[in-house]
Protein backbone atom coordinates (compact mmCIF):
# COMPACT_ATOMS: atom_id res chain seq x y z
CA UNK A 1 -86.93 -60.11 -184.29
CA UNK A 2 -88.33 -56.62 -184.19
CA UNK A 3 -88.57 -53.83 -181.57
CA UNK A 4 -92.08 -55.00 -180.47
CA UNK A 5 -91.15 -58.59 -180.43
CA UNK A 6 -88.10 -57.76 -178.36
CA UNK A 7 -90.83 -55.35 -175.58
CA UNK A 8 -93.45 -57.98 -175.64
CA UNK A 9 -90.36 -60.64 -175.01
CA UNK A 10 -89.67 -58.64 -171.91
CA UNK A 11 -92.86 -57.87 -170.82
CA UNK A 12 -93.27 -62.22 -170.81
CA UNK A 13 -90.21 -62.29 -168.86
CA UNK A 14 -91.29 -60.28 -165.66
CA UNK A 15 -94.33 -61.87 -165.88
CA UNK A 16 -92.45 -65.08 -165.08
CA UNK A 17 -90.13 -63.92 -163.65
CA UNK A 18 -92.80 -62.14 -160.92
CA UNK A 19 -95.10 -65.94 -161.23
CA UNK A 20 -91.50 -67.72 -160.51
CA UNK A 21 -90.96 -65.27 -157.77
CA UNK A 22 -94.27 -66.00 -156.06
CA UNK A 23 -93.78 -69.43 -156.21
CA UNK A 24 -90.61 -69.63 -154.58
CA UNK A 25 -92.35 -67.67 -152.09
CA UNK A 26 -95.44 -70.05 -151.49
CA UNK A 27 -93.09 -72.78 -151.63
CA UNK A 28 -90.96 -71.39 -148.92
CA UNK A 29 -93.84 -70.83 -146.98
CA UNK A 30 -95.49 -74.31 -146.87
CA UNK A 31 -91.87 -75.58 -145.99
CA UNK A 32 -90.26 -76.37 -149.07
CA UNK A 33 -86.60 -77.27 -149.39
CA UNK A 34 -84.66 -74.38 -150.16
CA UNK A 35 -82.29 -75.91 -153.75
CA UNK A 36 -85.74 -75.44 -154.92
CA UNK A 37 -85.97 -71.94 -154.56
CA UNK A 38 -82.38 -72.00 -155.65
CA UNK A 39 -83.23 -73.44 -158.72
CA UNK A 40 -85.94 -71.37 -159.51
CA UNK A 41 -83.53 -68.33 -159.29
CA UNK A 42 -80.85 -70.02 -161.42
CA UNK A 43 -83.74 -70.25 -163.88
CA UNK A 44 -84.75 -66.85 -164.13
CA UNK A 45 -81.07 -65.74 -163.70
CA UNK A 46 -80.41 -68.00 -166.99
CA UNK A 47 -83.52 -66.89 -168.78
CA UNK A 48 -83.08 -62.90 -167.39
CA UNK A 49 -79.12 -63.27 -169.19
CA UNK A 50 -80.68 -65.36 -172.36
CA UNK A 51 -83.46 -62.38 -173.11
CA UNK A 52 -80.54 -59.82 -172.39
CA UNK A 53 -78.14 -61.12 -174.91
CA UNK A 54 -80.87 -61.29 -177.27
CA UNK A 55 -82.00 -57.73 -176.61
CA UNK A 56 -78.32 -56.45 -177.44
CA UNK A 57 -77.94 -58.66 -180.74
CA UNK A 58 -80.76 -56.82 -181.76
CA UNK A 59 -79.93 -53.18 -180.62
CA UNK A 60 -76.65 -54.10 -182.32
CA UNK A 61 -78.36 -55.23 -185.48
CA UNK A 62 -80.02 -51.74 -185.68
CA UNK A 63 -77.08 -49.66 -185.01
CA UNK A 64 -75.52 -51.13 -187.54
CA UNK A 65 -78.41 -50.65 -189.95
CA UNK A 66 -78.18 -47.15 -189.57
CA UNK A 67 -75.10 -46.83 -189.64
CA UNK A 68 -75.01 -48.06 -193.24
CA UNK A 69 -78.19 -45.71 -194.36
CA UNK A 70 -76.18 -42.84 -192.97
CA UNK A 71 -72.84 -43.88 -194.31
CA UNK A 72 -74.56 -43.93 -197.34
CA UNK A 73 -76.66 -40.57 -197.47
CA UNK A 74 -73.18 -39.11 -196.65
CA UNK A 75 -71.32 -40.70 -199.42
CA UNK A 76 -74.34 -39.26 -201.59
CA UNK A 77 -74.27 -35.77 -200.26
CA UNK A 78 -71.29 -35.06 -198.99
CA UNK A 79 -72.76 -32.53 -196.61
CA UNK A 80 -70.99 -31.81 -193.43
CA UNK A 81 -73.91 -32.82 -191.54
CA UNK A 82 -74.62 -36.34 -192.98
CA UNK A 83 -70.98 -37.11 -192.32
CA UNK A 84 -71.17 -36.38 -188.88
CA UNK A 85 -74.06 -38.58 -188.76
CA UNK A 86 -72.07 -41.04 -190.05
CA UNK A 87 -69.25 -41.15 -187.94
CA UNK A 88 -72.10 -41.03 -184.64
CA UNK A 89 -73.74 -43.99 -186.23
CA UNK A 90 -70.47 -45.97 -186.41
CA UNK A 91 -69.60 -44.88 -183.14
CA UNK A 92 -72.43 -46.09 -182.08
CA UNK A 93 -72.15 -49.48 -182.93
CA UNK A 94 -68.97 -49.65 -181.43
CA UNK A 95 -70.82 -49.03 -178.19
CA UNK A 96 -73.11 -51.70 -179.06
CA UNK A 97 -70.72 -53.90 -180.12
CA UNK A 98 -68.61 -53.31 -176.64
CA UNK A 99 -71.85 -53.95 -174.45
CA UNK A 100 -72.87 -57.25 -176.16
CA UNK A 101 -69.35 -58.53 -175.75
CA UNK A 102 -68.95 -57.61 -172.11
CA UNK A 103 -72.13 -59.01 -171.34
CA UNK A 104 -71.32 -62.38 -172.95
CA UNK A 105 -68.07 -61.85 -171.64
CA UNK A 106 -69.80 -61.67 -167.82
CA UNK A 107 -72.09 -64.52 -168.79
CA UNK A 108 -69.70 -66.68 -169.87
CA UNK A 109 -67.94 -66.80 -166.48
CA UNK A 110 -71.12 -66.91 -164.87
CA UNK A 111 -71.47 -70.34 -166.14
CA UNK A 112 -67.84 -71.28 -165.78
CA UNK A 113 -68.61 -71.07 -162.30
CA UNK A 114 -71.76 -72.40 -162.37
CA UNK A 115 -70.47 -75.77 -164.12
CA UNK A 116 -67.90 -75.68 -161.96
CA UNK A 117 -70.05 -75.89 -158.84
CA UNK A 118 -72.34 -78.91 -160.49
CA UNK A 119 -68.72 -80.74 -160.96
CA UNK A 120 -67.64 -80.17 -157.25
CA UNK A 121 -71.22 -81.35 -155.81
């Protein structure tokens, strides 16, 4: 999954998540019973969290790429510089690292509480 892939991915998603929104709309407008409108969030809730996750993966996939090319150019050259580079790089994945895990962290009681609900109904 590249940069693009992960842009065009979003791009798709508002685009259903906009056609999802406008037919929740017409539906609620001709009547329509409202768990239907319900589900149709759920479902762009689930897919909004799915695309997320994958979005991070891959910003944490890149961090760590460069952190290795500039771990390595400072092992090479020793220079001041490089080595600061370095340690930014690493502590930038970190950060990555901290953001994917909260948000699976958030997610994952998300749909605790989700299954939860389908059990009590």
């Amino acid at each position: 999954m590249t940069l693009d892939n992960v842009t065009v991915n979003n791009m798709a998603l508002v685009a259903l998540a906009l056609l999802a929104v406008w037919n929740a709309r017409q539906s609620a407008q001709r009547g329509k019973d409202i768990a239907t409108i319900k589900g149709t969030t759920e479902t762009i809730h689930t897919l909004s969290n799915g695309r997320l996750a994958a979005v991070l993966t891959v910003n944490l996939q890149f961090a760590r790429s460069i952190a290795v090319l500039t771990e390595r150019m400072a092992n090479i050259t020793k220079a001041d510089g490089d080595i600061a580079a370095a340690r930014a790089a690493n502590l930038q994945v970190l950060q990555q690292e901290a953001l994917l895990n909260a948000h699976l962290t958030a997610q994952s009681k998300v749909e605790l509480d989700r299954l939860q609900k389908l059990q009590g109904e």
